[in-house]
C-alpha atoms as a PDB file:
ATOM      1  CA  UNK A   1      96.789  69.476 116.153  1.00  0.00           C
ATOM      2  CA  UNK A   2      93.160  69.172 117.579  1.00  0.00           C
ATOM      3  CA  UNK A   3      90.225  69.832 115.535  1.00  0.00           C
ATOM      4  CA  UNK A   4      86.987  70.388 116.776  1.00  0.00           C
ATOM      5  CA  UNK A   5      84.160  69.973 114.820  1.00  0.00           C
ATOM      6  CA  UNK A   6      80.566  70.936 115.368  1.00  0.00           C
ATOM      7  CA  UNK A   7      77.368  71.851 113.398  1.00  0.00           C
ATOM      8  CA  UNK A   8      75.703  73.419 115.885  1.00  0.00           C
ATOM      9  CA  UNK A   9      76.211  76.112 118.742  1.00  0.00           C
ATOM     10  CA  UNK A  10      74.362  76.745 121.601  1.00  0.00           C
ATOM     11  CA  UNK A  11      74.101  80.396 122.743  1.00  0.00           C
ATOM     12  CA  UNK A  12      76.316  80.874 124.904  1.00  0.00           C
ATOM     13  CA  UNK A  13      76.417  83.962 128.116  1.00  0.00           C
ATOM     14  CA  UNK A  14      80.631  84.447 128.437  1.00  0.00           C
ATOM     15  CA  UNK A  15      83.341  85.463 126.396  1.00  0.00           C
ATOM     16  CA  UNK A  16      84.674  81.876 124.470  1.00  0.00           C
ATOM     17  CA  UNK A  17      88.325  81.717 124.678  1.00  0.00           C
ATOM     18  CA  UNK A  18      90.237  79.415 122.534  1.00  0.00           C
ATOM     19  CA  UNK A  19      93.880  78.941 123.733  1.00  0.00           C
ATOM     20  CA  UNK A  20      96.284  76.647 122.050  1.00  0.00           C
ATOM     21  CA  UNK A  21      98.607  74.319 124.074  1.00  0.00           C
ATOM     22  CA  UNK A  22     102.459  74.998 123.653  1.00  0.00           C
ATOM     23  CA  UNK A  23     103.597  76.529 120.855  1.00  0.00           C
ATOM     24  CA  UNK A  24      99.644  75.369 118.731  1.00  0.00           C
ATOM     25  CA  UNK A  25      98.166  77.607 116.981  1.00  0.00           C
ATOM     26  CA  UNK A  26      94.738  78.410 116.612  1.00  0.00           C
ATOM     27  CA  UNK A  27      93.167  77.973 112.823  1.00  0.00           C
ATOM     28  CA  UNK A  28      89.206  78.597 112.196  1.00  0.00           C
ATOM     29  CA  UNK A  29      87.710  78.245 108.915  1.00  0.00           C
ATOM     30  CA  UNK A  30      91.274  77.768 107.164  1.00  0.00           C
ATOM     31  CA  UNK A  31      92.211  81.068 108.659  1.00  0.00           C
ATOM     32  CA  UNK A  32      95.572  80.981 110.789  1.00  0.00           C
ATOM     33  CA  UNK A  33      95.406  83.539 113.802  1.00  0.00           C
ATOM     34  CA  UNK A  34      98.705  85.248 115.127  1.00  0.00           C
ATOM     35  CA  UNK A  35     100.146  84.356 118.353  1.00  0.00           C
ATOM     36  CA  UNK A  36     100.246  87.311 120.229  1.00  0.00           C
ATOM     37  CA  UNK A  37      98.855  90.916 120.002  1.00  0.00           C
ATOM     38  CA  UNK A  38     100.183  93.344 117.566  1.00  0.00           C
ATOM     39  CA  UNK A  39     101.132  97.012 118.409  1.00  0.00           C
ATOM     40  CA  UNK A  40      98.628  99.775 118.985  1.00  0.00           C
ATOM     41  CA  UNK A  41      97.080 101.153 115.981  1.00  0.00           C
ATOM     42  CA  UNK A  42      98.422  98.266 113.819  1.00  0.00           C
ATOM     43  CA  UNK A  43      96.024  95.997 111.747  1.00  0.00           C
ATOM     44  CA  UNK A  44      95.471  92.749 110.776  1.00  0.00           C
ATOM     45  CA  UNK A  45      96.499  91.043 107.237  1.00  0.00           C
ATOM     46  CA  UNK A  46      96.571  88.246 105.224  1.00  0.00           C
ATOM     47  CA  UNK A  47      99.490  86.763 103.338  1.00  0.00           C
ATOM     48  CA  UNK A  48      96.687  84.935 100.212  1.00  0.00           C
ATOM     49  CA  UNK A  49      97.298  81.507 101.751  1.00  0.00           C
ATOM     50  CA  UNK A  50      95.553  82.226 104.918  1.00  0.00           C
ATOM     51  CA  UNK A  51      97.976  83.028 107.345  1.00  0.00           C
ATOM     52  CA  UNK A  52      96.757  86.299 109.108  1.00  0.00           C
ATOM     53  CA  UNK A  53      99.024  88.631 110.813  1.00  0.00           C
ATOM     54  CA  UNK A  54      99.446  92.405 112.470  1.00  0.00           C
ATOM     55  CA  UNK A  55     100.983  95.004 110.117  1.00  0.00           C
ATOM     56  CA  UNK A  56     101.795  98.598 110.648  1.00  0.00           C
ATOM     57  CA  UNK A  57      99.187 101.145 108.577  1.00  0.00           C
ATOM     58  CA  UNK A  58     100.627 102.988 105.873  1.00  0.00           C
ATOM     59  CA  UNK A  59     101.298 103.398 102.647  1.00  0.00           C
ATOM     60  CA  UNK A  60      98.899 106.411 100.224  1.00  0.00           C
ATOM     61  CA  UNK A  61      98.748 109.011 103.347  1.00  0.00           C
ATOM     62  CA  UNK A  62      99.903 112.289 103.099  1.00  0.00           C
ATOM     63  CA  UNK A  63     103.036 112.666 104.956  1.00  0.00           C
ATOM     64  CA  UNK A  64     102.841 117.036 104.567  1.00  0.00           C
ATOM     65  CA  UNK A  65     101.933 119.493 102.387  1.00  0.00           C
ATOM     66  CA  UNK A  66     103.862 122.762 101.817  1.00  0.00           C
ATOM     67  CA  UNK A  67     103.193 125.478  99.670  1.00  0.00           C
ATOM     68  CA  UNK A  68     104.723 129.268  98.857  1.00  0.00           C
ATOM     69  CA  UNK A  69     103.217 131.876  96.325  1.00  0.00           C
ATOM     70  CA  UNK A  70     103.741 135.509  94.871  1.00  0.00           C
ATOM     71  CA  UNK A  71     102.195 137.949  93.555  1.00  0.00           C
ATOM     72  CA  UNK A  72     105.214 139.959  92.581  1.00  0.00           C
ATOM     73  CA  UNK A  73     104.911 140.922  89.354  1.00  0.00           C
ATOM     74  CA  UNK A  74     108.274 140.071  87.259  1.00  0.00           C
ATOM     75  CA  UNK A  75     109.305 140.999  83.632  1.00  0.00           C
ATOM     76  CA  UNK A  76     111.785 137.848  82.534  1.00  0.00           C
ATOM     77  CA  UNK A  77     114.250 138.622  79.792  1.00  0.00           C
ATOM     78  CA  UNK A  78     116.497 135.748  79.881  1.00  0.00           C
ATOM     79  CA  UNK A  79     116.203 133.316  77.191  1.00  0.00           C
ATOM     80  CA  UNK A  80     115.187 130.093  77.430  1.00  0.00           C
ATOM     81  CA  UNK A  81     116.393 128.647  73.826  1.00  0.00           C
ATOM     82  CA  UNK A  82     114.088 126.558  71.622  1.00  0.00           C
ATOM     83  CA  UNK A  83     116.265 123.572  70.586  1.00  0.00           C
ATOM     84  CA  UNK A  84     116.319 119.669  71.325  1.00  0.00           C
ATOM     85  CA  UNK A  85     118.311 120.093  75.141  1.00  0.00           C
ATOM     86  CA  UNK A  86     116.613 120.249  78.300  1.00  0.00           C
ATOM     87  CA  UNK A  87     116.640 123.951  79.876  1.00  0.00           C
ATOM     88  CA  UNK A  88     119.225 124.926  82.151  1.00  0.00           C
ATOM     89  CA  UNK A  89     119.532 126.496  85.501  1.00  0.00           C
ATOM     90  CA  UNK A  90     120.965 128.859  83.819  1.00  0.00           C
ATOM     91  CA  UNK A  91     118.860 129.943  81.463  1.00  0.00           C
ATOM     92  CA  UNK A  92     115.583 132.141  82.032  1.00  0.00           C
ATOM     93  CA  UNK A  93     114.803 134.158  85.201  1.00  0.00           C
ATOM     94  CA  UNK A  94     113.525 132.147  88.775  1.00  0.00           C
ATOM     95  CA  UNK A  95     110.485 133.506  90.058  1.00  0.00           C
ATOM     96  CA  UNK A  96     109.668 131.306  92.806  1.00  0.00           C
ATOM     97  CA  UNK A  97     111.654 128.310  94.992  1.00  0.00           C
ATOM     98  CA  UNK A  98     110.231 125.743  97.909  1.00  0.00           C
ATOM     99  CA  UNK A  99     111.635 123.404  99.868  1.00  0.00           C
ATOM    100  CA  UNK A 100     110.712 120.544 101.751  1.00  0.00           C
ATOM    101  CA  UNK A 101     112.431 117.984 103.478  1.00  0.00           C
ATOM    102  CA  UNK A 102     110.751 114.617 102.758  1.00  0.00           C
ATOM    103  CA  UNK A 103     110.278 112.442 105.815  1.00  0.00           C
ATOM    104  CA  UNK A 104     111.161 109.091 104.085  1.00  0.00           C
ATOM    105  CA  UNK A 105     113.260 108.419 101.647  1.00  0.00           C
ATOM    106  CA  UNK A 106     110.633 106.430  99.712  1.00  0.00           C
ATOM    107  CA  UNK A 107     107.767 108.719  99.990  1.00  0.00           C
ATOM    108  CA  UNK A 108     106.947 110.004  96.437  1.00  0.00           C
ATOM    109  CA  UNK A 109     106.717 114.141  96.052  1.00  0.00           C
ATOM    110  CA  UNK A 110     103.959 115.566  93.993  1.00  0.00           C
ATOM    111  CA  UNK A 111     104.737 118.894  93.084  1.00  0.00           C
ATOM    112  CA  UNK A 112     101.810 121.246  91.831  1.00  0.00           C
ATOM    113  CA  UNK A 113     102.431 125.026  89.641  1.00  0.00           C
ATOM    114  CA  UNK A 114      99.610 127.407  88.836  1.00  0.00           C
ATOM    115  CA  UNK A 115     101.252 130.509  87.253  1.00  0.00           C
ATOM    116  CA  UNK A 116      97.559 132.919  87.079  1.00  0.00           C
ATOM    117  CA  UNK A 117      98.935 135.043  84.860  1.00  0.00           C
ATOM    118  CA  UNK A 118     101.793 135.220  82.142  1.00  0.00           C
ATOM    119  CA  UNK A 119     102.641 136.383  78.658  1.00  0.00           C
ATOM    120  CA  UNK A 120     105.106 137.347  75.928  1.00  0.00           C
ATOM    121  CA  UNK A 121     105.429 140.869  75.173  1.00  0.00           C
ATOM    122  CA  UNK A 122     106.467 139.899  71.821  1.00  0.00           C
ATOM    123  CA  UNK A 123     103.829 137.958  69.619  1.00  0.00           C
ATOM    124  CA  UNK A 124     104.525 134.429  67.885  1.00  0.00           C
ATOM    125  CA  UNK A 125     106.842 133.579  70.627  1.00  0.00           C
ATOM    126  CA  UNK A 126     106.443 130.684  73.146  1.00  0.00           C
ATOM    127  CA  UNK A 127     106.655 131.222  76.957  1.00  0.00           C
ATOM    128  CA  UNK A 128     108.182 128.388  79.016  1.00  0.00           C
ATOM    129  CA  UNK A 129     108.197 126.846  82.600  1.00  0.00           C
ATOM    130  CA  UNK A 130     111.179 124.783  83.588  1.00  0.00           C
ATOM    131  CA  UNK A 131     110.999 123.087  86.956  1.00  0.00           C
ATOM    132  CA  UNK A 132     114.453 122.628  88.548  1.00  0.00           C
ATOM    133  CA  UNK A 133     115.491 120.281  92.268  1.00  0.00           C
ATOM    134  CA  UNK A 134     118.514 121.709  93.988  1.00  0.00           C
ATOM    135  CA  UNK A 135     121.420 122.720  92.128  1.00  0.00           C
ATOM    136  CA  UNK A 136     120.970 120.325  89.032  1.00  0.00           C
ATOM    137  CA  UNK A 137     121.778 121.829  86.262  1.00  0.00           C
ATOM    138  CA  UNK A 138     119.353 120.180  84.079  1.00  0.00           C
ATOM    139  CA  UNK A 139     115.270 120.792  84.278  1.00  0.00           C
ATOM    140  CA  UNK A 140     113.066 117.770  85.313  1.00  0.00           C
ATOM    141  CA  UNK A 141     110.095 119.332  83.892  1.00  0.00           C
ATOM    142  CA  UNK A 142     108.928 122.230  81.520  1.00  0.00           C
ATOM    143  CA  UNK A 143     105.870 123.266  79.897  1.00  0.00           C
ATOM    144  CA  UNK A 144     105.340 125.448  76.659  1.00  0.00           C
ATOM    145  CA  UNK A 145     103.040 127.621  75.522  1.00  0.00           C
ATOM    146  CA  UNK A 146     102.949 127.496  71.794  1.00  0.00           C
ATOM    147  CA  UNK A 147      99.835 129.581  71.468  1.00  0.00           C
ATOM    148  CA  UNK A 148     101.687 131.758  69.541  1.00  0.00           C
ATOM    149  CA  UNK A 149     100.221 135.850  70.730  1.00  0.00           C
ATOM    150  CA  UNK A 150     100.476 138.030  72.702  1.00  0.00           C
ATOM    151  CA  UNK A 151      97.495 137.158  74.900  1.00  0.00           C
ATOM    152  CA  UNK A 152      97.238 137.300  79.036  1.00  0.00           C
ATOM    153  CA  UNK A 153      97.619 132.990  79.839  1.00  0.00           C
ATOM    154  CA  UNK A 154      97.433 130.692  82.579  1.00  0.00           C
ATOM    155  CA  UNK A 155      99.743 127.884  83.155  1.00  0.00           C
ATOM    156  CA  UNK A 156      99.084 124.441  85.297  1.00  0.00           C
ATOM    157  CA  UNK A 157     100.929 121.786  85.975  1.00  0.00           C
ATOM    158  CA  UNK A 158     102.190 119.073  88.017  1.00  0.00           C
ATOM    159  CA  UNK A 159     104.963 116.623  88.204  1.00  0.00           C
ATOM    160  CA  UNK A 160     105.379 113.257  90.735  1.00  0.00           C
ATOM    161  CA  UNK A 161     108.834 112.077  91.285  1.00  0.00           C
ATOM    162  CA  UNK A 162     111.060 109.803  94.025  1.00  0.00           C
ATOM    163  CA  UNK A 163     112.045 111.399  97.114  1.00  0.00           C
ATOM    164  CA  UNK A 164     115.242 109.759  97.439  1.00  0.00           C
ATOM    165  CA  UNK A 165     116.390 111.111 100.668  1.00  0.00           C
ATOM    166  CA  UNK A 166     115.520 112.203 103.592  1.00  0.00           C
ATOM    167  CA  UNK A 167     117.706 115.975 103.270  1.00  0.00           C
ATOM    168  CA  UNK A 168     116.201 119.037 102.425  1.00  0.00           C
ATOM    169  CA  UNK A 169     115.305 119.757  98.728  1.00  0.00           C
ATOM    170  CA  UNK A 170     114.705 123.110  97.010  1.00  0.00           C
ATOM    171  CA  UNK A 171     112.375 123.223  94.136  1.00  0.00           C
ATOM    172  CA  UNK A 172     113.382 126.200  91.914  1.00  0.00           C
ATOM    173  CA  UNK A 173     110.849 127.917  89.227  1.00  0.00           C
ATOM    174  CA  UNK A 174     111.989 129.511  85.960  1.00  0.00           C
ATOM    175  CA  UNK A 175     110.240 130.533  83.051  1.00  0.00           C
ATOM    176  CA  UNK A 176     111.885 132.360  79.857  1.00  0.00           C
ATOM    177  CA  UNK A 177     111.221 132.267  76.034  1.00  0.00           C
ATOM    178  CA  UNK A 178     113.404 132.023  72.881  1.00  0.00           C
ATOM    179  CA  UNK A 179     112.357 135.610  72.468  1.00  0.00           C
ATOM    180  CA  UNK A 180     110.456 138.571  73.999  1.00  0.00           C
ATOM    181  CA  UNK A 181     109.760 139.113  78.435  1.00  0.00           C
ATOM    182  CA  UNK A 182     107.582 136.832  79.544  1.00  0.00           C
ATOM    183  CA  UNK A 183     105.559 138.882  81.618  1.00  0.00           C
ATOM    184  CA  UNK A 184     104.267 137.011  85.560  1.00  0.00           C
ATOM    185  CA  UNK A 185     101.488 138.370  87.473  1.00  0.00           C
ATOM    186  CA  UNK A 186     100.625 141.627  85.234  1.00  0.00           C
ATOM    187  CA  UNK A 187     100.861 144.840  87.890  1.00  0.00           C
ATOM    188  CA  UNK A 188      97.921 146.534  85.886  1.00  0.00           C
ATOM    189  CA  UNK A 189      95.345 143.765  86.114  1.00  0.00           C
ATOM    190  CA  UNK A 190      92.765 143.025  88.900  1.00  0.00           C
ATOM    191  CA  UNK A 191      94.684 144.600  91.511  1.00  0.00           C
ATOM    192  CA  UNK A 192      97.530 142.079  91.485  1.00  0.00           C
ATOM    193  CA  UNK A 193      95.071 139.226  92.501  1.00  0.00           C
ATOM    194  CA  UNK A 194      96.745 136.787  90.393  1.00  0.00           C
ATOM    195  CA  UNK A 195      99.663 134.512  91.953  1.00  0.00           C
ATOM    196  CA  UNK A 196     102.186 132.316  90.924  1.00  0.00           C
ATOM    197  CA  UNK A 197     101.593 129.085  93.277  1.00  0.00           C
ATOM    198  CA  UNK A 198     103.593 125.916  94.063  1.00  0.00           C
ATOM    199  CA  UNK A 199     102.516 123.358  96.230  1.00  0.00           C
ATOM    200  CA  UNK A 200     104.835 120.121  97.125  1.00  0.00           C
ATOM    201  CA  UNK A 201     103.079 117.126  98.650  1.00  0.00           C
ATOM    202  CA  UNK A 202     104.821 114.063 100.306  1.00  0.00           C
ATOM    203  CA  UNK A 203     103.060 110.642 100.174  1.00  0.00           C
ATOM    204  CA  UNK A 204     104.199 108.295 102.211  1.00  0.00           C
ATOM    205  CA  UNK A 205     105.676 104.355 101.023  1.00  0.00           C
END
């Protein structure tokens, strides 16, 4: 390898190219260059022992975003039992579904619910949200509103999980209680303004 030292540079009016010979390498300040170019839109990295090379971008950006709402006002009846097993597809009443179909199997999903408006028409009962993927018959998330009246609530949540695949998946909303309708989007309040909203973003590996 030849090393070229100097402590001092005279100003200089062209481009300086350094070229190695053969197969060489060129290293400046400890810092080993690549070879060749890298692909458009790629950028440069280190590997901590101060070899640098070209590396696709990625990684944290938002792959897409996809969202559905309603403002359908819906009186669920179906229980949703109060005991120490997950809820099932089966039990309370879906009031809104979304799919997306992830663009890398990698990419993690981050699911966001706003429900605007809900309640139990029968005080000292809880209301509950149980967040369902596909046809599994177990939730992978719920929510529960202990606050024990009969009171107009809100509801927000959201939930991050693996995408897994690259096939379409359906998200599925349900919400119930042990007892009582819980009551979505109230028809006689502010003009049915309030929405049930769920939002599914993809970030990418």
């Amino acid at each position: 390898m030849s090393t070229i030292v100097t402590d001092a540079v005279t100003a200089l009016s062209g481009n300086l190219a350094l070229a190695p010979e053969g197969s060489g390498v060129v290293t400046i300040d400890g810092l080993t260059y690549p070879a060749a170019d890298g692909s458009a839109d790629e950028f440069m990295k280190t590997n901590g022992s101060g070899v640098l090379s070209f590396a696709a971008a990625g990684g944290g950006k938002v792959g897409q975003f996809v969202t559905a709402q309603t403002n359908a006002t819906s009186t669920n009846g179906t229980t949703i039992p109060t005991d120490d097993s997950k809820p099932q597809k089966t039990e309370g009443d879906e009031i809104l579904t979304l799919a997306i179909t992830p663009a890398n199997s990698s990419s993690k999903l981050f699911i966001f619910v706003t429900i605007a408006h809900w309640y139990n028409s029968s005080a000292a009962q809880d209301k509950v949200a149980a967040l369902f993927r596909d046809d599994a018959a177990d939730t992978i998330f719920c929510i529960v509103d202990s606050t024990n009246d009969d009171y107009v609530k809100h509801a927000n949540f959201h939930f991050q999980l693996a995408a897994e695949s690259t096939s379409q998946q359906t998200f599925k909303l349900r919400v119930g209680s042990p007892s009582g309708n819980v009551v979505v989007n109230r028809a006689d309040k502010y003009d049915q303004a309030n929405v049930v909203t769920m939002s599914i973003m993809e970030v990418l590996p």
